[in-house]
PDB file of N, CA and C in Angstrom:
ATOM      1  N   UNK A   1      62.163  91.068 -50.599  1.00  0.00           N
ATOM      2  CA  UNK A   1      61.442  89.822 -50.458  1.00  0.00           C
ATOM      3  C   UNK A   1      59.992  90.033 -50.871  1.00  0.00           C
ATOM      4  N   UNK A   2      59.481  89.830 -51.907  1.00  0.00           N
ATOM      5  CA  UNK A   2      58.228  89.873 -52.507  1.00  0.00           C
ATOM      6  C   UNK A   2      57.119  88.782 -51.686  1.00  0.00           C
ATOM      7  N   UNK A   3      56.429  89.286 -51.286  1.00  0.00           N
ATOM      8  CA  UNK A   3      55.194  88.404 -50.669  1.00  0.00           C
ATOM      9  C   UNK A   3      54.119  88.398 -51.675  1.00  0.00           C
ATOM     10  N   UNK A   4      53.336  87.377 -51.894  1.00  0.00           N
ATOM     11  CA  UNK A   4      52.122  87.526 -52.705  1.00  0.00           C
ATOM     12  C   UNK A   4      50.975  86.907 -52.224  1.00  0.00           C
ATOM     13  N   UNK A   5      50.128  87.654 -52.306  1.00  0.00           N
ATOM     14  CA  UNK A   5      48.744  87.082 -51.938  1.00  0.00           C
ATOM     15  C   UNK A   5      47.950  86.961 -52.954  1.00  0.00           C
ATOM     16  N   UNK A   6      46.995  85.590 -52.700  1.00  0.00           N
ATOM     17  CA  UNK A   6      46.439  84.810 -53.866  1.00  0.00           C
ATOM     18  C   UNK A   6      44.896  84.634 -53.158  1.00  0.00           C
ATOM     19  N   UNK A   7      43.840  85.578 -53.442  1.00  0.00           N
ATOM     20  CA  UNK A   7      42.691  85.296 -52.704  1.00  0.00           C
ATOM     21  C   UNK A   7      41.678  84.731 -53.812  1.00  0.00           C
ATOM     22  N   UNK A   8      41.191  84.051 -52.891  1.00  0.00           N
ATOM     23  CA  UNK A   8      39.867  83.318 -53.971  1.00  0.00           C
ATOM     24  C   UNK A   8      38.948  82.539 -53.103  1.00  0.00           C
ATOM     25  N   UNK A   9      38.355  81.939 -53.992  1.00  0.00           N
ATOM     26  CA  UNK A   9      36.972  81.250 -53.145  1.00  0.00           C
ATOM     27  C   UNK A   9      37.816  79.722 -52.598  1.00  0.00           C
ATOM     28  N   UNK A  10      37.256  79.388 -51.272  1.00  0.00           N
ATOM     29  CA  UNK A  10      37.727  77.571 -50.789  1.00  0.00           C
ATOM     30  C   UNK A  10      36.808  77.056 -51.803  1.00  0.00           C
ATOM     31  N   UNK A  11      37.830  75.755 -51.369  1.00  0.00           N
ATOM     32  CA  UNK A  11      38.102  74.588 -52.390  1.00  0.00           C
ATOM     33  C   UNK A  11      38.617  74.350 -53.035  1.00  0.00           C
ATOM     34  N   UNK A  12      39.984  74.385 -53.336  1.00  0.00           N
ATOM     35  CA  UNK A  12      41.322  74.090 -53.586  1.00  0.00           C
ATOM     36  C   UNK A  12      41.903  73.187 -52.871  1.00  0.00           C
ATOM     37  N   UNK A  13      42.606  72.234 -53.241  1.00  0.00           N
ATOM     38  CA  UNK A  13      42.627  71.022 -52.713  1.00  0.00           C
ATOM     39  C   UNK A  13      44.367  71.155 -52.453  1.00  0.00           C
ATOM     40  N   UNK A  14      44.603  70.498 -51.408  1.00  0.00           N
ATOM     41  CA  UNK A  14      46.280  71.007 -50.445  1.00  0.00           C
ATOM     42  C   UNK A  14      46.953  70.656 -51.528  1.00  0.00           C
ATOM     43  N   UNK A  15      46.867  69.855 -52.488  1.00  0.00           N
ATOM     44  CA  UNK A  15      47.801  69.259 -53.462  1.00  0.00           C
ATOM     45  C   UNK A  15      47.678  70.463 -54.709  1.00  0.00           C
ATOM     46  N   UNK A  16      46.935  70.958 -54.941  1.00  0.00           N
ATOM     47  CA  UNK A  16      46.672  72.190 -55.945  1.00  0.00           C
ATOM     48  C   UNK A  16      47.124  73.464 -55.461  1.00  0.00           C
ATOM     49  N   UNK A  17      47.001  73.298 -53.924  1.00  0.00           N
ATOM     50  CA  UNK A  17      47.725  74.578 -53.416  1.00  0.00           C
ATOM     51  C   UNK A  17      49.054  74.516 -53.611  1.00  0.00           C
ATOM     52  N   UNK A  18      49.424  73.598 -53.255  1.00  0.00           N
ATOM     53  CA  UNK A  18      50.938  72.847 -53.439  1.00  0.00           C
ATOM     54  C   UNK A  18      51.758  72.859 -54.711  1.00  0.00           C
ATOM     55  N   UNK A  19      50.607  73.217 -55.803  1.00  0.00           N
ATOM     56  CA  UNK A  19      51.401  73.293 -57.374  1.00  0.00           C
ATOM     57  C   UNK A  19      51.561  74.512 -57.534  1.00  0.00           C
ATOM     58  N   UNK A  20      50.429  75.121 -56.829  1.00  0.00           N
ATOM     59  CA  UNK A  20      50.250  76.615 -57.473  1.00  0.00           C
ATOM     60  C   UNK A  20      51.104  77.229 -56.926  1.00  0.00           C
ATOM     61  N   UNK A  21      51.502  77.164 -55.247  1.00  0.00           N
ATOM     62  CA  UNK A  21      52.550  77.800 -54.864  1.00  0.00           C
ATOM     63  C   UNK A  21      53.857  77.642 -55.392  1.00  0.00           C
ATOM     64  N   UNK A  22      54.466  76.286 -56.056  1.00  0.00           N
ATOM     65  CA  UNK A  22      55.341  75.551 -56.368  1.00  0.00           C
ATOM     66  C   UNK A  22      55.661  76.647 -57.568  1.00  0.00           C
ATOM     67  N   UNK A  23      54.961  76.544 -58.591  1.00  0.00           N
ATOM     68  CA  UNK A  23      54.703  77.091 -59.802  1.00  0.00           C
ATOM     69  C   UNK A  23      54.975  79.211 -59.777  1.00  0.00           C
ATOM     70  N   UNK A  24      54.001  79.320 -58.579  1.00  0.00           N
ATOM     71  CA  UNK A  24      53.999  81.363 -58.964  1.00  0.00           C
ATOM     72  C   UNK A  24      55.215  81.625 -58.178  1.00  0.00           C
ATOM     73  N   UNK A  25      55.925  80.679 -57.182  1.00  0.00           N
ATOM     74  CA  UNK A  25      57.421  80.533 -56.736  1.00  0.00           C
ATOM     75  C   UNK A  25      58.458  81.047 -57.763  1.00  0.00           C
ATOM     76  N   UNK A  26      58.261  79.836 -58.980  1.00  0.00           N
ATOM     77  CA  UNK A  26      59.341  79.991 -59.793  1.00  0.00           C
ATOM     78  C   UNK A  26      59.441  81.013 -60.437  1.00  0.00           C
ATOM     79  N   UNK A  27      57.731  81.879 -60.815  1.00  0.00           N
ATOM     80  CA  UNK A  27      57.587  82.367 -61.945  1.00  0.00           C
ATOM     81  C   UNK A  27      58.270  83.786 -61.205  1.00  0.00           C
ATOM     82  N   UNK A  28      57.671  84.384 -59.859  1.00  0.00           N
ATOM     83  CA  UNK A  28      57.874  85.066 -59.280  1.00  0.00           C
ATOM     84  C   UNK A  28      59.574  85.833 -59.141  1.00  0.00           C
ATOM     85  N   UNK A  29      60.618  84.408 -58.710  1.00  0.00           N
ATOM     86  CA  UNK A  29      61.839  84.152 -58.351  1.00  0.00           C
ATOM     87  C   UNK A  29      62.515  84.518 -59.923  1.00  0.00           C
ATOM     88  N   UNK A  30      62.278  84.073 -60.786  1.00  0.00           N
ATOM     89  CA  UNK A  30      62.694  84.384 -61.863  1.00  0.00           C
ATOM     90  C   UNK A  30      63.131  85.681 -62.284  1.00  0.00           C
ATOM     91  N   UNK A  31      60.845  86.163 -62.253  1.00  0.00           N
ATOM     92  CA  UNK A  31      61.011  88.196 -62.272  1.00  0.00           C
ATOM     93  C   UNK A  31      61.752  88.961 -61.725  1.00  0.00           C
ATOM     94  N   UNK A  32      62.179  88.776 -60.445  1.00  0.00           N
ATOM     95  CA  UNK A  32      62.856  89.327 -59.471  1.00  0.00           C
ATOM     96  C   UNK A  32      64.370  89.237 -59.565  1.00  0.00           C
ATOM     97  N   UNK A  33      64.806  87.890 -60.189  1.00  0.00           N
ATOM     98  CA  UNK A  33      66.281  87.656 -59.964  1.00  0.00           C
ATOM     99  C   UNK A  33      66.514  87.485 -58.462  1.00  0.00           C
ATOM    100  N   UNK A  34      65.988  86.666 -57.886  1.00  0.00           N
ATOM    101  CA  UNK A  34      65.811  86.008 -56.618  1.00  0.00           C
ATOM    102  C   UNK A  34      66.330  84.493 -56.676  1.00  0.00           C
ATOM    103  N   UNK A  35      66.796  84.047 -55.432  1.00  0.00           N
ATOM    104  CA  UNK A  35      66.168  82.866 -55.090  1.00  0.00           C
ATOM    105  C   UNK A  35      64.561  82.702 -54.621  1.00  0.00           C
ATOM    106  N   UNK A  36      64.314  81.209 -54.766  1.00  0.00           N
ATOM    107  CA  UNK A  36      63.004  81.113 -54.471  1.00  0.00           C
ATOM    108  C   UNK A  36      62.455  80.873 -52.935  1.00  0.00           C
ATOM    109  N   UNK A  37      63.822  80.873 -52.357  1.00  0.00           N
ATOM    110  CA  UNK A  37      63.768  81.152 -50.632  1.00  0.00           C
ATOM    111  C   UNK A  37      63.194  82.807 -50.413  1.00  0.00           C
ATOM    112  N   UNK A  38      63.586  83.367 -51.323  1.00  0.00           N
ATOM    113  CA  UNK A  38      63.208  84.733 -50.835  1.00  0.00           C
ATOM    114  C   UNK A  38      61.169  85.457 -51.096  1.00  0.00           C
ATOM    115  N   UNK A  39      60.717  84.248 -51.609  1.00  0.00           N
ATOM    116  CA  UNK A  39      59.190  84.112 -52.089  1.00  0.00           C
ATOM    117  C   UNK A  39      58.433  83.697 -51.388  1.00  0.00           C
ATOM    118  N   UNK A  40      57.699  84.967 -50.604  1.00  0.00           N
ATOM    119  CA  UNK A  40      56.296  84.116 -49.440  1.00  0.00           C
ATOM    120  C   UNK A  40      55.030  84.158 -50.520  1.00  0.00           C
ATOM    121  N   UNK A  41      54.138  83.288 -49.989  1.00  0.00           N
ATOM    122  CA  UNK A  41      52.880  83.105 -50.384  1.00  0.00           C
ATOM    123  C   UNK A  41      51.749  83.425 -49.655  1.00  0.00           C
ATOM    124  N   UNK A  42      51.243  84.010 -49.793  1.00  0.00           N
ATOM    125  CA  UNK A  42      49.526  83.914 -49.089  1.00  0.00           C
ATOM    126  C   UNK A  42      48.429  83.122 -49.173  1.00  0.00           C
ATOM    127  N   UNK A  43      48.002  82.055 -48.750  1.00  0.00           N
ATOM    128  CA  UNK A  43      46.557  81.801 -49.800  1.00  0.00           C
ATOM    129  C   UNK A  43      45.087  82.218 -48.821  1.00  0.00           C
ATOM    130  N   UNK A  44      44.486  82.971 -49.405  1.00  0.00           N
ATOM    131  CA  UNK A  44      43.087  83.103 -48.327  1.00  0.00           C
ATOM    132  C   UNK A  44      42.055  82.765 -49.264  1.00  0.00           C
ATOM    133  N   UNK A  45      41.387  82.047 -48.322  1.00  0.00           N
ATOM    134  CA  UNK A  45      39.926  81.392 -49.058  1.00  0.00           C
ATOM    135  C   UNK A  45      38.905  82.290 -48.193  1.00  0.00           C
ATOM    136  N   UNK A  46      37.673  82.315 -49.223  1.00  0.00           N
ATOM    137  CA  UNK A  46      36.725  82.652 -48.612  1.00  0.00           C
ATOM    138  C   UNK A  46      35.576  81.867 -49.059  1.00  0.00           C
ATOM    139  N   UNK A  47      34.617  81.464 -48.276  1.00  0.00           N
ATOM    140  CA  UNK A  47      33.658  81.043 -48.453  1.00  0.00           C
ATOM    141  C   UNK A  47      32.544  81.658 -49.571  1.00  0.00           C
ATOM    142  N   UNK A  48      31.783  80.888 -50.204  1.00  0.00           N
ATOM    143  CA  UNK A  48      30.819  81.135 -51.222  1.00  0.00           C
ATOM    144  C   UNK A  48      30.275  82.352 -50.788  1.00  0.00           C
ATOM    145  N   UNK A  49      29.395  82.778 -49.271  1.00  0.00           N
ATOM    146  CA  UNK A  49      29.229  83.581 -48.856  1.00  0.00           C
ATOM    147  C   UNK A  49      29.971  85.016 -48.800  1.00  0.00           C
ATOM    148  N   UNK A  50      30.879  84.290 -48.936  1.00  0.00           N
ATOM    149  CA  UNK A  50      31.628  85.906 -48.680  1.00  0.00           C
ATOM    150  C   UNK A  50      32.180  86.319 -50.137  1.00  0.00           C
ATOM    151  N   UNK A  51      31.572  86.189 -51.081  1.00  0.00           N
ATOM    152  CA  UNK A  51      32.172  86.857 -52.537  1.00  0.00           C
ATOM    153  C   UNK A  51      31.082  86.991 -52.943  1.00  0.00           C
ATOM    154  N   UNK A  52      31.106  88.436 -53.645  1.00  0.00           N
ATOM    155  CA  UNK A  52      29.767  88.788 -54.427  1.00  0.00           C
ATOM    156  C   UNK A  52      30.568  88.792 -55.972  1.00  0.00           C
ATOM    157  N   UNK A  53      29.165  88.160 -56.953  1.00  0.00           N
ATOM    158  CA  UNK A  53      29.801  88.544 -58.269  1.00  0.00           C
ATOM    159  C   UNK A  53      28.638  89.283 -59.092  1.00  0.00           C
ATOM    160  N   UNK A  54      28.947  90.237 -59.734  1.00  0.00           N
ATOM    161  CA  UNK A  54      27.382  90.576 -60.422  1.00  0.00           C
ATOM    162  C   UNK A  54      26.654  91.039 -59.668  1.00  0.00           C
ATOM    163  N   UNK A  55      26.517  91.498 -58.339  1.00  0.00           N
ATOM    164  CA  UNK A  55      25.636  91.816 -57.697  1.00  0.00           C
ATOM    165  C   UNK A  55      25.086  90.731 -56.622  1.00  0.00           C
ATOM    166  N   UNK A  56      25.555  89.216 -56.933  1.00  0.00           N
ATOM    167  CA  UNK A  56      25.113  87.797 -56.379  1.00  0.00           C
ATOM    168  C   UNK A  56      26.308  87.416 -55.611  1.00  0.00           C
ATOM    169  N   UNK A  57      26.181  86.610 -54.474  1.00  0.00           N
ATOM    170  CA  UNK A  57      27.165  86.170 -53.664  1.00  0.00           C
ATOM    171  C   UNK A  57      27.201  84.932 -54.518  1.00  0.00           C
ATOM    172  N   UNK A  58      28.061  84.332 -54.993  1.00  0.00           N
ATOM    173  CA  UNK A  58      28.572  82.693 -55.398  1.00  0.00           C
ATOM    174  C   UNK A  58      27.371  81.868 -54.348  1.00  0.00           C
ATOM    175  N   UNK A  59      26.891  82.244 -53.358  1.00  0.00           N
ATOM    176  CA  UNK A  59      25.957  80.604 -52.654  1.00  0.00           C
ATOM    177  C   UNK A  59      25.020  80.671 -52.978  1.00  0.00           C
ATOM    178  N   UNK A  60      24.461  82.000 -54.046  1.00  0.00           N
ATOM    179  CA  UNK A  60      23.161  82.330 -54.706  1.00  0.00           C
ATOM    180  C   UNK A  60      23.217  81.831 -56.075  1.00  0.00           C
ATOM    181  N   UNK A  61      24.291  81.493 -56.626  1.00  0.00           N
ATOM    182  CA  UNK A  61      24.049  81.500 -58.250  1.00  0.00           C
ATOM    183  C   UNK A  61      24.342  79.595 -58.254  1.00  0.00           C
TER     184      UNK A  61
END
């Protein structure tokens, strides 16, 4: 059972979460020769604060 975690910055909107999971489901289920019952998802957001890029947190740039 493949789990995947998908981290990135909030603000993703429940309906975009909703495609994207929909979508790396199939792509996932496919690779594997799975059903797509057997495909968990993760999604963790983090705030602007909490990601540095370049040396800059995202609430700086």
């Amino acid at each position: 059972m493949p789990v995947i975690t998908i981290a990135g910055n909030d603000g993703i909107s429940k309906n975009n979460k909703e495609k994207m999971v929909k979508e790396v489901t199939k792509i996932v289920a496919d690779a594997y020769d799975l059903p797509e019952s057997a495909i968990t998802i993760l999604i963790q957001g983090y705030s602007t604060e909490d990601i540095g890029v370049s040396g800059k947190l995202l609430s700086e740039k």
